[in-house]
Protein backbone atom coordinates (compact mmCIF):
# COMPACT_ATOMS: atom_id res chain seq x y z
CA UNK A 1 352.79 304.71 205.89
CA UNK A 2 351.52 301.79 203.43
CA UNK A 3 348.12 299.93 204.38
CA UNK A 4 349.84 296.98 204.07
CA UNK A 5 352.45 297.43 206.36
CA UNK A 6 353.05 296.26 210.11
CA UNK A 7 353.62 299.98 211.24
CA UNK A 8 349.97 301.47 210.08
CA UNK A 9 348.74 298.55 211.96
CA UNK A 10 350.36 299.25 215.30
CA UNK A 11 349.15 302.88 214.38
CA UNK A 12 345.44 301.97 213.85
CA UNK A 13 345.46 299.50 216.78
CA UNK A 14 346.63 302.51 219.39
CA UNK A 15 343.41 304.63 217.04
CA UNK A 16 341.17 302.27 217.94
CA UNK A 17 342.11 301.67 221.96
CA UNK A 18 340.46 305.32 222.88
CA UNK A 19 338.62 305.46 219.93
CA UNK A 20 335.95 302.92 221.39
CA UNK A 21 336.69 303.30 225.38
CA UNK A 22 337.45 306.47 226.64
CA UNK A 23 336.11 308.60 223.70
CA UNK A 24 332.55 306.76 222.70
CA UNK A 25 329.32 308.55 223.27
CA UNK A 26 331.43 311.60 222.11
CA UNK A 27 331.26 312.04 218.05
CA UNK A 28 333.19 315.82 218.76
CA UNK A 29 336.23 313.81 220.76
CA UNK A 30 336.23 311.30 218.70
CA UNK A 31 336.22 312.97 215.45
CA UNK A 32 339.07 315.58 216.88
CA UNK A 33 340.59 312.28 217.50
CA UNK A 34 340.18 311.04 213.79
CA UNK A 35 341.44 314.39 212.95
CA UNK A 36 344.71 314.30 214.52
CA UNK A 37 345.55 311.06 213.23
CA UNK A 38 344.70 311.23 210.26
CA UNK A 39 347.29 314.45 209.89
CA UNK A 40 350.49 311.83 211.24
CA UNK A 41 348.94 309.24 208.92
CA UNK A 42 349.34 312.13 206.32
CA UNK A 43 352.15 314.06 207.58
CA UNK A 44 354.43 310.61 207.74
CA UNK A 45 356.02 310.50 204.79
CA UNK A 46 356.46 314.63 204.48
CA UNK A 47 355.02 317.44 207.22
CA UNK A 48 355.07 319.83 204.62
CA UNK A 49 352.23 318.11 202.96
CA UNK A 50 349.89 317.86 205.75
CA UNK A 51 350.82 321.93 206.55
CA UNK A 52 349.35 322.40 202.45
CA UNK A 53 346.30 319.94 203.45
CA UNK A 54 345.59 321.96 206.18
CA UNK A 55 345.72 325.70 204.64
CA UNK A 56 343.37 324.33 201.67
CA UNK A 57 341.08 323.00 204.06
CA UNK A 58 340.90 326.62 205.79
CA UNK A 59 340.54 327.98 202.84
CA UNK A 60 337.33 325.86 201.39
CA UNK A 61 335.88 326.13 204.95
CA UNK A 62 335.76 329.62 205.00
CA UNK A 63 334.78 329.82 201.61
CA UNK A 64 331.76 327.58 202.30
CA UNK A 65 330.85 329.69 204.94
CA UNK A 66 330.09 332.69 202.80
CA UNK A 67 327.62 330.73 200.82
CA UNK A 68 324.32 331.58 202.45
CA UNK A 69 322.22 327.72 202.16
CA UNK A 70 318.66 329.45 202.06
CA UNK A 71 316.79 331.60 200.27
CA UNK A 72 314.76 334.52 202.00
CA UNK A 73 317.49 334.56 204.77
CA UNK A 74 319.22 337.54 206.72
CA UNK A 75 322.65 336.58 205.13
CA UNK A 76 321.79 336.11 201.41
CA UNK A 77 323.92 337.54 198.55
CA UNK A 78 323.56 337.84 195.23
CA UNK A 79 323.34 335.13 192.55
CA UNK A 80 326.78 336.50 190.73
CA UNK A 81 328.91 336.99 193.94
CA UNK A 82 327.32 333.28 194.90
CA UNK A 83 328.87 332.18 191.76
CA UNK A 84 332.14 334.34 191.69
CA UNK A 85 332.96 332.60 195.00
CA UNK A 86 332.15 329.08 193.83
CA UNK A 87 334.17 329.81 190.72
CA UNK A 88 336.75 330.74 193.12
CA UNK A 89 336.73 327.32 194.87
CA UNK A 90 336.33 325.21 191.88
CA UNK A 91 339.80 327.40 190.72
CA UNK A 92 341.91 327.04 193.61
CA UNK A 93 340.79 322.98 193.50
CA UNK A 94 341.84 322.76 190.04
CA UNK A 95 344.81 325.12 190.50
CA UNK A 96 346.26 323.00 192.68
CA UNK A 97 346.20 319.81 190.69
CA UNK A 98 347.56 321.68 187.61
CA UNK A 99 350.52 323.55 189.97
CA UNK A 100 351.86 320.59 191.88
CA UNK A 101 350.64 317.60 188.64
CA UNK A 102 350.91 319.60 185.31
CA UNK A 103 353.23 322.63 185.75
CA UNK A 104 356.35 320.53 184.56
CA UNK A 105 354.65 318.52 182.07
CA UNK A 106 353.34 322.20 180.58
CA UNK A 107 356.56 323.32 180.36
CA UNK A 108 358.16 320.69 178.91
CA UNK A 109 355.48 320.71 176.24
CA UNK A 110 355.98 324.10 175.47
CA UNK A 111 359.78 324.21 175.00
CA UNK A 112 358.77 321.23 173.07
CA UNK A 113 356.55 323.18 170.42
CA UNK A 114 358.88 325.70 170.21
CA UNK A 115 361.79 323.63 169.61
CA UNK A 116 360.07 322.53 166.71
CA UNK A 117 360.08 325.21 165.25
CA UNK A 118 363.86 326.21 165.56
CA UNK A 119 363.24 328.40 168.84
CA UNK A 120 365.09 327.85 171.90
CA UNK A 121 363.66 329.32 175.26
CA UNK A 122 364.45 329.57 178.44
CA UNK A 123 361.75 327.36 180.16
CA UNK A 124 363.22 325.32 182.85
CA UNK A 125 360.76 323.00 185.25
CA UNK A 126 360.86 323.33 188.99
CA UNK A 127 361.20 321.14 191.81
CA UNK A 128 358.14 320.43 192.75
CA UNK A 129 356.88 317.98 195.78
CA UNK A 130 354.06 315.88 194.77
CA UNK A 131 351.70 315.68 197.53
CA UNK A 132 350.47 312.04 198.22
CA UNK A 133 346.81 311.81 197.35
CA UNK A 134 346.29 315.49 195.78
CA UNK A 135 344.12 314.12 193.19
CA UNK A 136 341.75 312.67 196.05
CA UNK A 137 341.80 315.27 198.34
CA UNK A 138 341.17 318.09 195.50
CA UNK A 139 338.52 316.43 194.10
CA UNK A 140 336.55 316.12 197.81
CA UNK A 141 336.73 320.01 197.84
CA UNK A 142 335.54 320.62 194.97
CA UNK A 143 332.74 318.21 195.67
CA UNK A 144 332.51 319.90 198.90
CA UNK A 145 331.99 323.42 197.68
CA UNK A 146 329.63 322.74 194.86
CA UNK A 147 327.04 321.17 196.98
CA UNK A 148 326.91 323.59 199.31
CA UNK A 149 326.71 326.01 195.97
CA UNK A 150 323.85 324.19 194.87
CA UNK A 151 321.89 323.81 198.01
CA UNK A 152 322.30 320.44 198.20
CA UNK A 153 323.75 320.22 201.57
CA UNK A 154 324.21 322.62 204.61
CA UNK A 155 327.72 323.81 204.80
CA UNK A 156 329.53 322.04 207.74
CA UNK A 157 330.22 324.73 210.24
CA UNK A 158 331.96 322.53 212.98
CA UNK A 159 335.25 322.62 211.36
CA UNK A 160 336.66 319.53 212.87
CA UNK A 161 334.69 317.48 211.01
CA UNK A 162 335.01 318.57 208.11
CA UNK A 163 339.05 318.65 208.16
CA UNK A 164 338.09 315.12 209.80
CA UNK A 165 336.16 314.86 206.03
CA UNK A 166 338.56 315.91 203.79
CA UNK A 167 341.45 313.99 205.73
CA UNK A 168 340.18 311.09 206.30
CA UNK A 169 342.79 308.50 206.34
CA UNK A 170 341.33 305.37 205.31
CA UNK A 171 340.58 307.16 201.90
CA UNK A 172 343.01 309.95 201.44
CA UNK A 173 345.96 308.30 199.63
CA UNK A 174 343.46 306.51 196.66
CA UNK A 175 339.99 307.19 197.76
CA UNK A 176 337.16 305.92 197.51
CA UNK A 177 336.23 309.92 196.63
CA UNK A 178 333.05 310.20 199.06
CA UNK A 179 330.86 312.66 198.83
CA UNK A 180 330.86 314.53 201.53
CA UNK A 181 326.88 313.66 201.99
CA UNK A 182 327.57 310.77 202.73
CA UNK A 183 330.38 310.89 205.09
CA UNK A 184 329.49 314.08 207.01
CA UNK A 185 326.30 313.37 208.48
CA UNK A 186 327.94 309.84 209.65
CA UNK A 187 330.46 312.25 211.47
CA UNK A 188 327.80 313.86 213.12
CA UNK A 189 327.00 311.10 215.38
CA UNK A 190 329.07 308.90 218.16
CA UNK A 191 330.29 305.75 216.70
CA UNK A 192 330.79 302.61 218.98
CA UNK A 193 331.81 298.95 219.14
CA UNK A 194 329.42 297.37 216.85
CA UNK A 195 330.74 293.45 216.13
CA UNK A 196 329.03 292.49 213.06
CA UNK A 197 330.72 295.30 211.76
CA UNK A 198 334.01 294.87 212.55
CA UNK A 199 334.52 290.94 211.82
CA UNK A 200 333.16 291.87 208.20
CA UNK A 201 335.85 295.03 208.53
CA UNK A 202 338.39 293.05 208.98
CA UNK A 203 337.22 290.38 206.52
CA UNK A 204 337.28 292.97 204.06
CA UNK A 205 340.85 294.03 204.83
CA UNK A 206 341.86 290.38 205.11
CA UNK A 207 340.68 290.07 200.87
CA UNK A 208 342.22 293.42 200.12
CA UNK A 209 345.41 292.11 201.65
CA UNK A 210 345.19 288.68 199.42
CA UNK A 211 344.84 290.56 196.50
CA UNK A 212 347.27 292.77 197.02
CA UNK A 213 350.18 290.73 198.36
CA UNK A 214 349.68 287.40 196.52
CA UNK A 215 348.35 288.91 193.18
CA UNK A 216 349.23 292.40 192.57
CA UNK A 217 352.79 292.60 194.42
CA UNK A 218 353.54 289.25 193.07
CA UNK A 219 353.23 289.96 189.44
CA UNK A 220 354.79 293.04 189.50
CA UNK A 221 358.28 292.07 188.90
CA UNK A 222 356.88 290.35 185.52
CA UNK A 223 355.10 292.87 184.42
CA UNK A 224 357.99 295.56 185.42
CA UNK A 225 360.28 293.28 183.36
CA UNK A 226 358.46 293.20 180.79
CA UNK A 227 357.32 297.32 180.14
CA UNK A 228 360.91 298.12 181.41
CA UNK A 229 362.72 296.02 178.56
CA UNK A 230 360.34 294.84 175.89
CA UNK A 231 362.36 295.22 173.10
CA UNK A 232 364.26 292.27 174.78
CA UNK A 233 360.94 289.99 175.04
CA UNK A 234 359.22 288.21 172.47
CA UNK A 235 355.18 288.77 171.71
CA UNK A 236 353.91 286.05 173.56
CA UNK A 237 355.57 287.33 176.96
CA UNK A 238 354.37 290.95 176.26
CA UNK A 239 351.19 289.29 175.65
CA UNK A 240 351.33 287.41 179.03
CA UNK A 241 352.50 290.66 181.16
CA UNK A 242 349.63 292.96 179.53
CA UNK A 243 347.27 290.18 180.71
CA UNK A 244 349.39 289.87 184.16
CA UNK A 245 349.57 294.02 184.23
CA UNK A 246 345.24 293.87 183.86
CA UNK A 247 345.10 291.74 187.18
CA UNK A 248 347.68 294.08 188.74
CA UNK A 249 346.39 296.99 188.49
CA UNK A 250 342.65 295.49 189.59
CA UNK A 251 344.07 293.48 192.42
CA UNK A 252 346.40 296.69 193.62
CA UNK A 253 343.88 299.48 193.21
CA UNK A 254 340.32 297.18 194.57
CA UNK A 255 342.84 295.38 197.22
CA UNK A 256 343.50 299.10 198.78
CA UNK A 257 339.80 299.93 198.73
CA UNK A 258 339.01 296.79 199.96
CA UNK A 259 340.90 297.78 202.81
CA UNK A 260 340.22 301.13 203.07
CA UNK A 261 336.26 300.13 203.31
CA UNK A 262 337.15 297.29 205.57
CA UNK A 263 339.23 299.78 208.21
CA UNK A 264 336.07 302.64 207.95
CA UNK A 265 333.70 300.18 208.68
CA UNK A 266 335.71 299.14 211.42
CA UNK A 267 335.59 302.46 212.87
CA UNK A 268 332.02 302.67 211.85
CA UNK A 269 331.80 304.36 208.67
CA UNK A 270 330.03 303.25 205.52
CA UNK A 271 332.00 304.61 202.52
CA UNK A 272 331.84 304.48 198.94
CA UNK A 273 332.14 300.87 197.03
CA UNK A 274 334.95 301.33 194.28
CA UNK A 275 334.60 298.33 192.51
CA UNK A 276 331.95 295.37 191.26
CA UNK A 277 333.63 293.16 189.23
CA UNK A 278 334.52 295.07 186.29
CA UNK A 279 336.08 292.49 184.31
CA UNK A 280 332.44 290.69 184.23
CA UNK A 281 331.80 293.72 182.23
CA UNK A 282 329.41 293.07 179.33
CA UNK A 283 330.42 296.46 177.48
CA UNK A 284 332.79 299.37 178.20
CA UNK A 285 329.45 301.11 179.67
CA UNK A 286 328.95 299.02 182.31
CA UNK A 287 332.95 298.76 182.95
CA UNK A 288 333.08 302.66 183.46
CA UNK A 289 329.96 302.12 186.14
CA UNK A 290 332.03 299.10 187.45
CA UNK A 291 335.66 300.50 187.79
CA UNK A 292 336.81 302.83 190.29
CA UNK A 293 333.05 303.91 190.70
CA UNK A 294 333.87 306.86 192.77
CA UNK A 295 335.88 308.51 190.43
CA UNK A 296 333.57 308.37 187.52
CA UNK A 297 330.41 309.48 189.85
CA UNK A 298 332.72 312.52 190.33
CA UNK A 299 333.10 313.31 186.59
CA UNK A 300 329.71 312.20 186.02
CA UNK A 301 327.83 315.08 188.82
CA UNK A 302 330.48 317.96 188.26
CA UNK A 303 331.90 317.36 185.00
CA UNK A 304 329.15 315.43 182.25
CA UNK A 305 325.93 317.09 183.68
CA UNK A 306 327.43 320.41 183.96
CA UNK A 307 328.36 319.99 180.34
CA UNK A 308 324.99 318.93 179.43
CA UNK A 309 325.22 315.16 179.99
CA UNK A 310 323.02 313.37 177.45
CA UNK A 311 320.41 315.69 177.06
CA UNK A 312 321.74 317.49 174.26
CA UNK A 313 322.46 316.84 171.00
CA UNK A 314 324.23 313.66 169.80
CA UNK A 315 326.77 315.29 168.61
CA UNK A 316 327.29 317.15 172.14
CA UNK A 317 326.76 314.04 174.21
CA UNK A 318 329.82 312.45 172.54
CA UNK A 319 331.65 315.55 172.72
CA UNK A 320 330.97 315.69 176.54
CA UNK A 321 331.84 311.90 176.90
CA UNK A 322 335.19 312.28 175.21
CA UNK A 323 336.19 315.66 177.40
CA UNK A 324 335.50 313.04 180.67
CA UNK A 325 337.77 310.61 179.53
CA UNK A 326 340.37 312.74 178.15
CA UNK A 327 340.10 314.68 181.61
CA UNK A 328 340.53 311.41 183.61
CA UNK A 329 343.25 310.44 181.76
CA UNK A 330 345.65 313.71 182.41
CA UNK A 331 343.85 313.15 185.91
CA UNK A 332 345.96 310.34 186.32
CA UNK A 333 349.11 311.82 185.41
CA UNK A 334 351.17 314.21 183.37
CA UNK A 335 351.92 311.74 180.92
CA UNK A 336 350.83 311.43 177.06
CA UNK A 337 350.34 307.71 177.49
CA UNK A 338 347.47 309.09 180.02
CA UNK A 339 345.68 311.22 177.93
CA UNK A 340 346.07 308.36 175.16
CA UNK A 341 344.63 306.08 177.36
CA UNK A 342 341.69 308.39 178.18
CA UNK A 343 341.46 309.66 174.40
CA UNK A 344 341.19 305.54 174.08
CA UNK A 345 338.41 304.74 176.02
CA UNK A 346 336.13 307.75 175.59
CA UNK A 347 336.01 306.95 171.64
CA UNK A 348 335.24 303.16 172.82
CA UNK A 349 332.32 304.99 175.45
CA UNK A 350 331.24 307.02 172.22
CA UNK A 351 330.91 303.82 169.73
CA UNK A 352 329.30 301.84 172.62
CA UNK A 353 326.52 304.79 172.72
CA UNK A 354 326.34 304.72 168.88
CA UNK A 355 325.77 301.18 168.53
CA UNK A 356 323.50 300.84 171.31
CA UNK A 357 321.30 302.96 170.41
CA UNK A 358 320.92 301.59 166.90
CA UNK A 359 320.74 298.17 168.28
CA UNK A 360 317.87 298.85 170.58
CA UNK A 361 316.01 299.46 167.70
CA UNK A 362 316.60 296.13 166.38
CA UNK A 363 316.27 294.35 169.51
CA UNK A 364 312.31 296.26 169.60
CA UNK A 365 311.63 293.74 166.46
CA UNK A 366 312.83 290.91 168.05
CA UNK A 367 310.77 290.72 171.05
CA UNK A 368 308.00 289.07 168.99
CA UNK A 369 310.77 285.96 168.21
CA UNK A 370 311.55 285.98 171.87
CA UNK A 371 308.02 285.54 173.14
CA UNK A 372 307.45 282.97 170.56
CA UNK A 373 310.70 280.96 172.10
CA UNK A 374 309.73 281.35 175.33
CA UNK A 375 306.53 279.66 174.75
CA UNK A 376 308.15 276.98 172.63
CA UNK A 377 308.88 273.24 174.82
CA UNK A 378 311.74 272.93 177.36
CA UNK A 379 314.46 271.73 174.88
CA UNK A 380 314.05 275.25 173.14
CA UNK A 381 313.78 277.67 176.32
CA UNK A 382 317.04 275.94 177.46
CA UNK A 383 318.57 276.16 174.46
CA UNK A 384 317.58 279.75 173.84
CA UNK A 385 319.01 280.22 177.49
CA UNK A 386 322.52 278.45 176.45
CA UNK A 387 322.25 281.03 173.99
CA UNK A 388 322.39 284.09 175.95
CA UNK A 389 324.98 282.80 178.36
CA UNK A 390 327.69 282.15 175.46
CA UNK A 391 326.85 285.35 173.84
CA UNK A 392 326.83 287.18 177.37
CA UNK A 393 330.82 285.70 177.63
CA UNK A 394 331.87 286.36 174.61
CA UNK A 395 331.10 290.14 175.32
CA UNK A 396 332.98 289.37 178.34
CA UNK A 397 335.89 288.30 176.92
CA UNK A 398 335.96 291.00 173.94
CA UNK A 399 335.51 294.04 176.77
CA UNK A 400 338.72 292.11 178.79
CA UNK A 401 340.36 292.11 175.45
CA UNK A 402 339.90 296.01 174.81
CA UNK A 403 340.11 297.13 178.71
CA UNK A 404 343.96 295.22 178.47
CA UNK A 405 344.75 296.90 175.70
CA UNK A 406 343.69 299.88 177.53
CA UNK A 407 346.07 298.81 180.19
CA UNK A 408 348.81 298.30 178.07
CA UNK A 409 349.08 302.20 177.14
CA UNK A 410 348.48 302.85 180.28
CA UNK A 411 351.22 301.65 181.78
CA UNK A 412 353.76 301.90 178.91
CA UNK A 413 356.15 304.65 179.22
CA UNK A 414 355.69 306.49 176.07
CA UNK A 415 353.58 306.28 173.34
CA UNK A 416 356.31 304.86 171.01
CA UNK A 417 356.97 301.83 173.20
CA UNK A 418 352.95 300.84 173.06
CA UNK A 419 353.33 301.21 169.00
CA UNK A 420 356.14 298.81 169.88
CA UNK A 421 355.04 296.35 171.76
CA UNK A 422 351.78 296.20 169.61
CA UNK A 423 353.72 295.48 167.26
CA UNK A 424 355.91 293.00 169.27
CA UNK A 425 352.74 290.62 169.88
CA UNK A 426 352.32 289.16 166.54
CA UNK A 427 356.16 287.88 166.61
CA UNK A 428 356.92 284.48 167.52
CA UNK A 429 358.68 284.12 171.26
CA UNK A 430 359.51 281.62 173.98
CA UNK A 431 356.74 281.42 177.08
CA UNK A 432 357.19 283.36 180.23
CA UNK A 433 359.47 283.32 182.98
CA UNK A 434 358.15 279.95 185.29
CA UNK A 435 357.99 282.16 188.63
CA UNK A 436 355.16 283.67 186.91
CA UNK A 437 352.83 281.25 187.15
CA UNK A 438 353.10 281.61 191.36
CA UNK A 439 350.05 284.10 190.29
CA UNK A 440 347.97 282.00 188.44
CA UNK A 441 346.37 280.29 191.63
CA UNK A 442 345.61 283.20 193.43
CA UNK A 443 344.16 284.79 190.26
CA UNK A 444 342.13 281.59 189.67
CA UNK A 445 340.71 282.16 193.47
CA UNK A 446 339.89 285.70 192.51
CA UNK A 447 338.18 285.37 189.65
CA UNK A 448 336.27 282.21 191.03
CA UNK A 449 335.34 284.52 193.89
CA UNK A 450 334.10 287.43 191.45
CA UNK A 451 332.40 284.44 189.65
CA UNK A 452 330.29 283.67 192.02
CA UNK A 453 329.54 287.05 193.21
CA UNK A 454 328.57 287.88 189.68
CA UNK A 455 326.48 285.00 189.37
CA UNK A 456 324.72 285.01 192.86
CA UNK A 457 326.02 281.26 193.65
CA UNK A 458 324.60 280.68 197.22
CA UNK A 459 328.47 279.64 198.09
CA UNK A 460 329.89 281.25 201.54
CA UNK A 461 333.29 280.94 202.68
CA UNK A 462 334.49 284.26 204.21
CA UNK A 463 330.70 285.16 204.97
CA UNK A 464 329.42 282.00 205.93
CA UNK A 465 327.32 281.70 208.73
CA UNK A 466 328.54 278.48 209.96
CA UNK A 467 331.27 279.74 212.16
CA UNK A 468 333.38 276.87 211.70
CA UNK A 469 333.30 277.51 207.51
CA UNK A 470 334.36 281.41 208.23
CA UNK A 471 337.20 280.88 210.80
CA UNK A 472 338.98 277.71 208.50
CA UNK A 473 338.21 279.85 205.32
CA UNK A 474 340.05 283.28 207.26
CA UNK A 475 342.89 280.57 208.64
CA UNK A 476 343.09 279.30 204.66
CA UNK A 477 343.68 282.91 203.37
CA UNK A 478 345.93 284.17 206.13
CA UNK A 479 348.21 280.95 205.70
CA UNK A 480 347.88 281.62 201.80
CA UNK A 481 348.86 285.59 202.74
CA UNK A 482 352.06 284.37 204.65
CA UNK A 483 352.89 281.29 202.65
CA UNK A 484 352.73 282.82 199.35
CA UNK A 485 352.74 287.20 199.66
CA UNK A 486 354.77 289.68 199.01
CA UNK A 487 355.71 290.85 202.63
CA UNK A 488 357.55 293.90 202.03
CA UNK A 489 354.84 295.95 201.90
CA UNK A 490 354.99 297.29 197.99
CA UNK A 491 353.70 300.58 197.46
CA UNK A 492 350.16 300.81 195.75
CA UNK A 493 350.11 301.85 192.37
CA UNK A 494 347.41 304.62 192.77
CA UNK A 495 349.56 306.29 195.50
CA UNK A 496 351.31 308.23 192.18
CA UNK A 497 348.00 309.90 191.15
């Protein structure tokens, strides 16, 4: 059941009827409510899936339940059984994800290695059942678990809620990943009919469907041309897709969690933002805090810190950066391409660390220069100002540059065909298909929108408060939806992981 498609709207519109008449001022109907949907929402596409949702939600429940939450109290246990049974959790999480994900790709691997070396064996991969979402849904029990571990939240002992938690169904095919102290304690209360929130709901969902049906679904027949054949295109159309494939992925992946805010709030939830502009990234830094947020929070509090984070040794804290990235690459699938693409950006995270931290050293000694500027006449303060917005772009446009090539691996099938098309791009070749430029509009309205969002312009369309502005500006993009979408309802690329 797609976000994007005319039958999860008829299914959230018959949510919503009881939801806010004949269950409000009741946060235990309503959320038993939430529950049950969200297990057809889940359950659609395969029963079986919701039936494994279900047992590992038992499971981590129960588990939670043995972890006493206080010192000093009647029903403490000792530090190592505390930690045995966390281990426990934090192994059945990761279990699954390497059983239904990895199990194949291990195999394959191995036979691989061994064929190598003149051995044959008698490996054979099963047929296995991806379950939509596992990635998301693993990673909020793990979450789950941890915190209670650590005392940093009271284990949930109602357990409709917390199934309601882990199932969530605005979230559960591609997140956001909330942590469950954030969305729990919202559970805990009644929600009602609150109008502000649900005209900027739906506004929300109206911009995830833009970018998802006039950008992302639009250039994907390009860009699947393109990766699918390229030793039949020239370098300047691989060059065009890989730039095309960039706004694809952003468009597809922040157009779902634009929705999938837009329908919690709706409901009355505040969940995670997953996105803030990335590609007005200054450095691959601020892109990591920028993209996918929720993710990288997640490696960041049970992944980096564990590890040590930054305080440790240099030679640690890069060590620690590059096991993140390399684990959120296989996290996104049992691919080498993945785990290139990770290996990619942690060494860019590493050298961005490396030559910040001799450049702030540097930048100390020019501080004198820059107070001496500042108090120099107007011609010189604006020019100095000129200065820093050029330089600020141009560190714009050399993180887009690295983030697509990024991309590029990232969607390629095999390593061998990125070595190819990199190599591809400095051939001479005839300009794209025409059809293709159909995207360059709406990606011009995009990025004029993230312009101005980056900058602060006080411009409102969408959010104006002139009511007249809002309702011709939601008219404008709903015609532009219609006129100019992909109606089909395309699957979302982040549904695979």
């Amino acid at each position: 059941m797609l976000v994007n498609s005319i039958i999860f709207w008829i299914f959230f519109a018959v949510f919503l009827l009881p939801y806010f008449t004949l269950m409000r001022g009741s946060n235990k109907i309503q959320n038993l409510w939430l529950l049950a949907a969200s297990y057809v929402f889940y359950g659609y596409a395969d029963w079986r899936m919701a039936l494994l949702l279900l047992a590992a939600t038992i499971i981590f429940y129960s588990l939670s339940l043995t972890l006493p939450h206080r010192e000093g109290t009647s029903k403490t246990i000792s530090e190592s059984r505390r930690k045995a049974l966390v281990t426990l959790g934090v192994i059945l999480g990761a279990g699954m994800l390497l059983y239904f994900k990895y199990l194949n790709f291990f195999i394959e691997q191995f036979a691989a290695l061994f064929g190598l070396f003149g051995l044959r064996t008698n490996f054979s991969s099963f047929n296995i059942i991806v379950p939509i979402g596992i990635s998301f849904f693993t990673f909020k029990l793990i979450a789950y678990i941890v915190e209670v571990y650590k005392g940093n939240m009271e284990p949930c002992r109602d357990f409709v809620t917390f199934a309601s938690y882990i199932a969530f169904f605005p979230t559960i095919m591609s997140g956001p990943i909330d942590s469950p102290k954030l969305l729990i304690p919202q559970m805990a209360k009644a929600r009602s009919w609150n109008n502000n929130q649900v005209v900027e709901g739906m506004i929300r969902v109206l911009w995830g469907m833009f970018m998802k049906m006039c950008i992302a679904d639009k250039v994907s027949p390009y860009t699947d041309a393109v990766f699918n054949n390229y030793d039949h295109h020239s370098g300047l159309t691989i060059a065009v897709a890989a730039v095309m494939y960039t706004f694809q992925i952003y468009t597809d992946f922040s157009g779902y969690s634009e929705m999938a805010i837009g329908t919690s709030q709706i409901m009355g939830f505040r969940v995670t933002e997953n996105f803030m502009r990335p590609y007005f990234s200054q450095n691959v830094g601020d892109f990591w805090r920028r993209w996918h947020a929720s993710l990288m929070n997640w490696f960041r509090d049970y992944i980096y810190f564990p590890l040590g984070g930054s305080r440790c040794s240099k030679a640690r804290m890069y060590w620690n950066t590059m096991v993140v990235f390399m684990v959120s690459g296989l996290w996104h699938g049992a691919n080498w391409t993945f785990i290139f693409w990770g290996a990619y950006h942690g060494i860019l995270v590493c050298l961005y660390k490396l030559t910040r931290s001799v450049m702030s050293k540097s930048v100390m000694c020019k501080d004198k220069s820059v107070k001496a500027t500042l108090e120099q006449p107007h011609n010189n303060i604006t020019h100095y100002s000129l200065h820093l917005t050029l330089r600020k772009y141009i560190n714009i446009v050399i993180v887009f540059a690295l983030v697509t090539i990024g991309w590029m691996v990232f969607r390629c099938n095999s390593i061998g065909q990125f070595f190819g098309m990199l190599g591809a791009l400095t051939a001479p070749g005839h300009f794209f298909a025409s059809w293709a430029l159909t995207a360059v509009l709406p990606i011009g309205i995009l990025m004029l929108k993230e312009l101005k969002d980056e900058e602060g312009w006080n411009i409102h369309l969408l959010h104006s408060k002139n009511w007249v502005v809002k309702a011709i500006s939601v008219a404008l993009l709903i015609i532009f939806i219609v006129y100019m979408g992909e109606l089909e309802g395309a699957k979302f690329i982040y549904f695979q992981f």
